[in-house]
PDB file of N, CA and C in Angstrom:
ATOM      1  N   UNK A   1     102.550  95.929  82.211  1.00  0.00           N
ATOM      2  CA  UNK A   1     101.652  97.034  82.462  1.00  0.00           C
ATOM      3  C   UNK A   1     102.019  98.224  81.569  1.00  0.00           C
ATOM      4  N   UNK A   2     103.043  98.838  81.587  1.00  0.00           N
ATOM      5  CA  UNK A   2     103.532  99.403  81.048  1.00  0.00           C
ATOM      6  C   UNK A   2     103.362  98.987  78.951  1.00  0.00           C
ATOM      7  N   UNK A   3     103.271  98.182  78.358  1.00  0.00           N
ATOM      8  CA  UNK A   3     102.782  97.428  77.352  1.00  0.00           C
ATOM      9  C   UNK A   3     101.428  97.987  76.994  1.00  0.00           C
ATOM     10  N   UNK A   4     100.587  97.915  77.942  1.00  0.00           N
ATOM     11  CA  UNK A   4      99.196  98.357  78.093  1.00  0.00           C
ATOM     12  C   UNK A   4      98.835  99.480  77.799  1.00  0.00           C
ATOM     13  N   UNK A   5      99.873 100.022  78.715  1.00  0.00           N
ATOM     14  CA  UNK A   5      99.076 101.881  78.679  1.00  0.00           C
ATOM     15  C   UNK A   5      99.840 102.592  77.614  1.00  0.00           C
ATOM     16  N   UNK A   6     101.080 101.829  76.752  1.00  0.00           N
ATOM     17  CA  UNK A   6     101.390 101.953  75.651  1.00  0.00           C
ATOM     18  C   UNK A   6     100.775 101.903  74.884  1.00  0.00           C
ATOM     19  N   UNK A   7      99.941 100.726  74.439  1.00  0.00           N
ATOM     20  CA  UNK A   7      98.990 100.379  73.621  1.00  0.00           C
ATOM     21  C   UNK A   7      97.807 102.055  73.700  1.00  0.00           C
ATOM     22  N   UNK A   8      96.744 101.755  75.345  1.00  0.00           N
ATOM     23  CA  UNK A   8      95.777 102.864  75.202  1.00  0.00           C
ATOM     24  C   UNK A   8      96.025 104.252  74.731  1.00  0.00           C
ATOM     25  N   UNK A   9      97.921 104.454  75.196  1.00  0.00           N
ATOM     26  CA  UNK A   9      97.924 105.794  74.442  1.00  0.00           C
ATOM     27  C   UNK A   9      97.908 106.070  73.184  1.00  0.00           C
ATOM     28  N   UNK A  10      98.617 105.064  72.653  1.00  0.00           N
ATOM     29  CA  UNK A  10      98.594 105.409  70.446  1.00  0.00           C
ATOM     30  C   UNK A  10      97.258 104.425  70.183  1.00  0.00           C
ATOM     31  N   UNK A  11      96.350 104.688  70.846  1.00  0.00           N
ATOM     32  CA  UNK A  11      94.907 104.664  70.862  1.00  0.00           C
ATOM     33  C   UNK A  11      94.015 105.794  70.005  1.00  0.00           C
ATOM     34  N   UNK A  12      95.055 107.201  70.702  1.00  0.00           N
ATOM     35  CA  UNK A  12      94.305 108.581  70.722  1.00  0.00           C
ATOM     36  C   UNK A  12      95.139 109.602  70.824  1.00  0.00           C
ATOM     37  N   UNK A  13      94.545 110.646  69.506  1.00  0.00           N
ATOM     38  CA  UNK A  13      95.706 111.543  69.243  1.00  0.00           C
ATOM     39  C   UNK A  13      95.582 112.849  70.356  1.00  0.00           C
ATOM     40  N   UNK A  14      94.648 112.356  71.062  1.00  0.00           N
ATOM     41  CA  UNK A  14      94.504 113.812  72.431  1.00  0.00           C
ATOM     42  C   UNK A  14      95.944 114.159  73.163  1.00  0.00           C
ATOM     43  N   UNK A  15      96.314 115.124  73.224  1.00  0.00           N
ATOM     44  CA  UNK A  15      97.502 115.260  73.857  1.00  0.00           C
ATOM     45  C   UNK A  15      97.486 114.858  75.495  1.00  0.00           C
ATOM     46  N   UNK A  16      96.169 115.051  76.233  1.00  0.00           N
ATOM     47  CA  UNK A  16      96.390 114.487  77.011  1.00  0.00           C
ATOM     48  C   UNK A  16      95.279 113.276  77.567  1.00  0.00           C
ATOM     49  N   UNK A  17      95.599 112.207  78.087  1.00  0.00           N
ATOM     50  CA  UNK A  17      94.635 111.334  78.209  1.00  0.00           C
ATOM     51  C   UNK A  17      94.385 110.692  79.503  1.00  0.00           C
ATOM     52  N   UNK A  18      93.272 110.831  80.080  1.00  0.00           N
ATOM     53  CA  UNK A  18      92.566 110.321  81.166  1.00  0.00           C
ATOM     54  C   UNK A  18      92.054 109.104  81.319  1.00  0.00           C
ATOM     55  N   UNK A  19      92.551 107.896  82.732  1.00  0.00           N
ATOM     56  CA  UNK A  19      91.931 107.053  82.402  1.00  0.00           C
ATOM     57  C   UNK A  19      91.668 106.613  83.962  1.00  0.00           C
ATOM     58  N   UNK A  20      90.134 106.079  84.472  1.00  0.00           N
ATOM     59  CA  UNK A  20      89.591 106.444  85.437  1.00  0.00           C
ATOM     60  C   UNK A  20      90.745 104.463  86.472  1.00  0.00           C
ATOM     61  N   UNK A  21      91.082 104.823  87.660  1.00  0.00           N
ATOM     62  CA  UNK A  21      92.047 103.687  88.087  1.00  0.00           C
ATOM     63  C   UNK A  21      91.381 102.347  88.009  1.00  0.00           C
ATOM     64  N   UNK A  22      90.154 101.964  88.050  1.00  0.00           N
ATOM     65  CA  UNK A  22      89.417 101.222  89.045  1.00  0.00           C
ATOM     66  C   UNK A  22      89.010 100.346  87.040  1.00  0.00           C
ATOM     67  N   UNK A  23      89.016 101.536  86.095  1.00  0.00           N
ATOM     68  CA  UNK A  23      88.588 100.926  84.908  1.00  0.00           C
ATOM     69  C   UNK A  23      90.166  99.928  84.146  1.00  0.00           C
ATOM     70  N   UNK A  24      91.530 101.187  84.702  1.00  0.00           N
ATOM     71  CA  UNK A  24      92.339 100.194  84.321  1.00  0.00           C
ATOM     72  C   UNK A  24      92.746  99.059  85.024  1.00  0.00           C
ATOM     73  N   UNK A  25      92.658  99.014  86.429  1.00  0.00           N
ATOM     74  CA  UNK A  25      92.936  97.969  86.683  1.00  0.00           C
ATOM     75  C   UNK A  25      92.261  96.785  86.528  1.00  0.00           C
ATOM     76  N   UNK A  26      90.809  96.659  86.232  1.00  0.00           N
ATOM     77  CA  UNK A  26      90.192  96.122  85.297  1.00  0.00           C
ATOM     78  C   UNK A  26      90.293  95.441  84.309  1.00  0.00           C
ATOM     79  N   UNK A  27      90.761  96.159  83.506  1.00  0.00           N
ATOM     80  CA  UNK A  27      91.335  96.045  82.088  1.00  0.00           C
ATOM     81  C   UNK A  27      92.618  95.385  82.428  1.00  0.00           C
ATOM     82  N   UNK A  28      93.142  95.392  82.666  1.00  0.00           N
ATOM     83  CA  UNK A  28      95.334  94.966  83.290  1.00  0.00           C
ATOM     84  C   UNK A  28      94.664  93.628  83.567  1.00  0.00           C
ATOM     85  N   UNK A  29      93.499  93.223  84.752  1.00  0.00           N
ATOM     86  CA  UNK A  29      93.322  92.132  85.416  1.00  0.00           C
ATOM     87  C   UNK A  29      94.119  91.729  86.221  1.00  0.00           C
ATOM     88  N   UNK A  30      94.225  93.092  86.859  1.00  0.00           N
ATOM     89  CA  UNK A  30      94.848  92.914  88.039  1.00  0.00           C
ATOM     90  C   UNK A  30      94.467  92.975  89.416  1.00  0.00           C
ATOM     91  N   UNK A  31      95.050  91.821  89.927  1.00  0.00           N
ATOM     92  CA  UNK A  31      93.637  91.552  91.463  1.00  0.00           C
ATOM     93  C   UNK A  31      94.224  92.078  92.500  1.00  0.00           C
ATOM     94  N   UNK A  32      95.432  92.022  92.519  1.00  0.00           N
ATOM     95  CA  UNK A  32      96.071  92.735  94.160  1.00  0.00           C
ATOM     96  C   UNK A  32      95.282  94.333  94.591  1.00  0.00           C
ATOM     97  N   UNK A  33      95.827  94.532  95.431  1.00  0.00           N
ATOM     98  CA  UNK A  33      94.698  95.747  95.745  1.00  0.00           C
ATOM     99  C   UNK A  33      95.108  97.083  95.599  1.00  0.00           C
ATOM    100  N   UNK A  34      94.493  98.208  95.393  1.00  0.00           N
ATOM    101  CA  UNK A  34      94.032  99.253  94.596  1.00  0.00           C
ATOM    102  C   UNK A  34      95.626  99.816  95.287  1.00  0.00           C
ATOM    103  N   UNK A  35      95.832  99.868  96.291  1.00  0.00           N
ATOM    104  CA  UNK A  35      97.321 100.776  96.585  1.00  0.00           C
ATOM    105  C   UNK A  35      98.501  99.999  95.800  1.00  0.00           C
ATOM    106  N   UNK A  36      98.089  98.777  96.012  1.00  0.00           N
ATOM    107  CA  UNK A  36      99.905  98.053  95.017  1.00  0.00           C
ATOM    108  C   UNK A  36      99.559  98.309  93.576  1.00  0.00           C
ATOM    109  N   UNK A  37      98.501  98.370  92.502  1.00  0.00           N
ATOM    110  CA  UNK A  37      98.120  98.598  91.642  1.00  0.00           C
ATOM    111  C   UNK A  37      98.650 100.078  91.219  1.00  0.00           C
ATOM    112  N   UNK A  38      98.865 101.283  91.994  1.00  0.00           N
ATOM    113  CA  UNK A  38      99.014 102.238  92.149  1.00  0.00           C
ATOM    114  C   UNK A  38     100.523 102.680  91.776  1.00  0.00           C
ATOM    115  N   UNK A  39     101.427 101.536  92.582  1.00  0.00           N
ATOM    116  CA  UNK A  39     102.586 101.578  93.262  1.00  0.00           C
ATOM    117  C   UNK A  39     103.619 100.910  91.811  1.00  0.00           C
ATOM    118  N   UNK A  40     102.683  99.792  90.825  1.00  0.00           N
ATOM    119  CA  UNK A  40     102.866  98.995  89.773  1.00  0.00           C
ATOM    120  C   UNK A  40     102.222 100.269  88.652  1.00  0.00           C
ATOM    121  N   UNK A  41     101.743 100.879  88.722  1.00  0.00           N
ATOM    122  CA  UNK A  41     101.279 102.051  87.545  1.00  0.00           C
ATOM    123  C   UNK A  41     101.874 103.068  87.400  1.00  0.00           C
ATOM    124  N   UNK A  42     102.344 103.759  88.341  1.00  0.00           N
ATOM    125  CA  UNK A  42     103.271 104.639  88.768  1.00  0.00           C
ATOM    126  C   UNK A  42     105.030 104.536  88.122  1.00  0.00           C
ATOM    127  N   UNK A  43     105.177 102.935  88.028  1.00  0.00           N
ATOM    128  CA  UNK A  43     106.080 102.552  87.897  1.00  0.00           C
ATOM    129  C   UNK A  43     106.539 102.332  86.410  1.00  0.00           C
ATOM    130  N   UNK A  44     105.467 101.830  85.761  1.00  0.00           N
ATOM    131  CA  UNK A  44     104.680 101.550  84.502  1.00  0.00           C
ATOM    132  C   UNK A  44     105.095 102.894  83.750  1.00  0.00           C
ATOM    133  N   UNK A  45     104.718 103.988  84.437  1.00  0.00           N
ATOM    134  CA  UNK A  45     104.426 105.538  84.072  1.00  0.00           C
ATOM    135  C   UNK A  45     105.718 105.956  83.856  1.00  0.00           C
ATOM    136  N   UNK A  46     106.664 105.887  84.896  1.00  0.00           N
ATOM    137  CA  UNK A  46     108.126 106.140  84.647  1.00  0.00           C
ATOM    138  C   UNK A  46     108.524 105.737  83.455  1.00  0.00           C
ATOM    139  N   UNK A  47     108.432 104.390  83.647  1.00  0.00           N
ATOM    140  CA  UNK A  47     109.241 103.205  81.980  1.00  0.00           C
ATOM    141  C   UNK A  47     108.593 104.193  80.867  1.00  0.00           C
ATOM    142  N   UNK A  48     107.308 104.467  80.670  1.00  0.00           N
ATOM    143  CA  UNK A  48     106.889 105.056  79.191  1.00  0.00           C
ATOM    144  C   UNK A  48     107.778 106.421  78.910  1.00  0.00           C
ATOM    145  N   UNK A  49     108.073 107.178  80.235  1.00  0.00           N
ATOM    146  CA  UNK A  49     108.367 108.415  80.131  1.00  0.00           C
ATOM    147  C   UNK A  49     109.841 108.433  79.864  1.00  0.00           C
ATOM    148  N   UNK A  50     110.517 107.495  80.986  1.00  0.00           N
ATOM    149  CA  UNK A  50     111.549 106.974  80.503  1.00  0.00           C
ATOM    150  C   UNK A  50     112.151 106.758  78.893  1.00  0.00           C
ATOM    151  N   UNK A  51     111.494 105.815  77.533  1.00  0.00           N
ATOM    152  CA  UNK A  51     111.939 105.532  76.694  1.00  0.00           C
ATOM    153  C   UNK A  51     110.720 106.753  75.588  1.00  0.00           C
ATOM    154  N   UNK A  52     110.162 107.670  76.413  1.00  0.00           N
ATOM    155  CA  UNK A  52     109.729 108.775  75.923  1.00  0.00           C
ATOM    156  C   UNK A  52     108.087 108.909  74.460  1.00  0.00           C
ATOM    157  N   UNK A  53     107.396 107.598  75.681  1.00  0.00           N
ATOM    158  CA  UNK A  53     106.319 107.624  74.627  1.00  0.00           C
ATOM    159  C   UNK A  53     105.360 108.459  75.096  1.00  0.00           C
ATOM    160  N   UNK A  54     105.845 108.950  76.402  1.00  0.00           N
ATOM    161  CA  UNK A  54     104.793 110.113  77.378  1.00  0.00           C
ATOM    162  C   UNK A  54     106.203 110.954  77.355  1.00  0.00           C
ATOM    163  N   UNK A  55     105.480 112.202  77.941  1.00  0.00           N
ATOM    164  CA  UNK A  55     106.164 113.343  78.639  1.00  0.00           C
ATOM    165  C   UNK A  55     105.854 113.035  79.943  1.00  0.00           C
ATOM    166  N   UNK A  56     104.706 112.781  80.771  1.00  0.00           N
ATOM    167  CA  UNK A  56     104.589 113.032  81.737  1.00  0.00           C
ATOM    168  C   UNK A  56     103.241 112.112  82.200  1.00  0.00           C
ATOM    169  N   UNK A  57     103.055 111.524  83.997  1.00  0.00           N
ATOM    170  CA  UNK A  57     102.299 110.341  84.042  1.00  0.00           C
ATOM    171  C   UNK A  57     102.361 110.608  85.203  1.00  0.00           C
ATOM    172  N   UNK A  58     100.832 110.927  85.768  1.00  0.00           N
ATOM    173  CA  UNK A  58     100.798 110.942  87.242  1.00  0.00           C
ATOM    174  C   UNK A  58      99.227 110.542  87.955  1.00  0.00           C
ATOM    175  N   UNK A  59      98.571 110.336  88.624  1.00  0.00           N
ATOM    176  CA  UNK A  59      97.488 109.613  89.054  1.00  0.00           C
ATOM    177  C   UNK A  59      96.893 111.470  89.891  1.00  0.00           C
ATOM    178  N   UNK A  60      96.051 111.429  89.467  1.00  0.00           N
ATOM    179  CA  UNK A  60      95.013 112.768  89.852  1.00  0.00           C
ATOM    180  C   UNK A  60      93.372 112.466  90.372  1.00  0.00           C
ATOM    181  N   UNK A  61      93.213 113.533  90.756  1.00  0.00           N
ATOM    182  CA  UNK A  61      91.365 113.106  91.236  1.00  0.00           C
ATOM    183  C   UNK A  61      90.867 114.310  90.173  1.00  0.00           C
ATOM    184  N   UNK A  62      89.358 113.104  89.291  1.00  0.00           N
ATOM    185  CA  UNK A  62      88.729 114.147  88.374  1.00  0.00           C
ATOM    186  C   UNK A  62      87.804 114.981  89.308  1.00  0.00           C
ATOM    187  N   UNK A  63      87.154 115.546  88.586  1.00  0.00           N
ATOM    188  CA  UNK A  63      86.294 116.594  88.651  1.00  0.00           C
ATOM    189  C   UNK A  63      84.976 115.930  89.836  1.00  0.00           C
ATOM    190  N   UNK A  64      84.782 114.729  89.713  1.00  0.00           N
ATOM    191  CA  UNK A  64      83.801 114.129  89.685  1.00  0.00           C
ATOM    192  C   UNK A  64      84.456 113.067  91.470  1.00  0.00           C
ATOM    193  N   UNK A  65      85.473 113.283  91.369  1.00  0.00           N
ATOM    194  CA  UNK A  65      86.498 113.028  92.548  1.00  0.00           C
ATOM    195  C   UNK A  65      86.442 111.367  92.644  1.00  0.00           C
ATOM    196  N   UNK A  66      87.245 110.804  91.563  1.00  0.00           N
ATOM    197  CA  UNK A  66      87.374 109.883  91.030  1.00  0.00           C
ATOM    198  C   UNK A  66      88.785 109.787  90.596  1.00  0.00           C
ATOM    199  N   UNK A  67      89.890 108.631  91.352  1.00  0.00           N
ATOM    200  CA  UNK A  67      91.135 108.498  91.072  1.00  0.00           C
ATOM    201  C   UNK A  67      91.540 108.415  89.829  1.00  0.00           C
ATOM    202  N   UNK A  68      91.906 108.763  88.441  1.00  0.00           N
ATOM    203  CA  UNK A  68      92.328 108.680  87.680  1.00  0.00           C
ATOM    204  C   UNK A  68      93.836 108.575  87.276  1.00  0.00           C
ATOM    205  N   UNK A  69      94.436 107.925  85.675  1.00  0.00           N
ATOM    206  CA  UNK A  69      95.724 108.152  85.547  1.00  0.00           C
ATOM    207  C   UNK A  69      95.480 109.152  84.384  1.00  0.00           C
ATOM    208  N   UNK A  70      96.731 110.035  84.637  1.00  0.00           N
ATOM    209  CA  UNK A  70      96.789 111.482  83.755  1.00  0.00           C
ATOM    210  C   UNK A  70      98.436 111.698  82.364  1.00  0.00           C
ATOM    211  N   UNK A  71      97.642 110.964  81.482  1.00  0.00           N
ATOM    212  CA  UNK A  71      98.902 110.512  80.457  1.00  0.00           C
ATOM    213  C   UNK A  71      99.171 112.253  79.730  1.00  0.00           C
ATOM    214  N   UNK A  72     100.763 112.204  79.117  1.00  0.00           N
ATOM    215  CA  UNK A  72     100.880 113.136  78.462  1.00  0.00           C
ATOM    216  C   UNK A  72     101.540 112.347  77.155  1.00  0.00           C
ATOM    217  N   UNK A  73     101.018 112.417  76.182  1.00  0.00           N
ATOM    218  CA  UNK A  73     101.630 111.906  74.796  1.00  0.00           C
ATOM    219  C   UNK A  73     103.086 112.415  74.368  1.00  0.00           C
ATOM    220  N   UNK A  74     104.075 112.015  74.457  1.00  0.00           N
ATOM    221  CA  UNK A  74     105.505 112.972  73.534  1.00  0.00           C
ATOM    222  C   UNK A  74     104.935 113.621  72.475  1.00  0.00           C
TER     223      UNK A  74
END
């Protein structure tokens, strides 16, 4: 997972990047359900920040009040 959202971030030079939950888990193809998905992204989020390809990775509600993940690029 973590592989993944590696990939979507050096996607895009936006410093910060939004990505709506329901589209990545989608994309991952991942079937377990939307809270363990959460619990596995979260986790995902650490590891990037960890070896420092993010600053910062946390799951937010947009505007539109829609679960999203909220990437910060190093």
């Amino acid at each position: 997972m973590a592989k993944t959202l590696q990939r979507l971030v050096a996607t895009s030079n936006d410093p910060n990047q939004y990505f709506r939950l329901e589209w990545l888990k989608e994309k991952m193809q991942y079937r377990s359900p939307l809270r363990k998905f959460k619990v596995s992204l979260l986790a995902a989020m650490e590891e990037l920040e960890r070896v420092e390809i993010i600053t910062a990775g946390r799951i937010g509600i947009s505007g539109r009040g829609v679960e999203q993940a909220i990437l910060t690029r190093a």
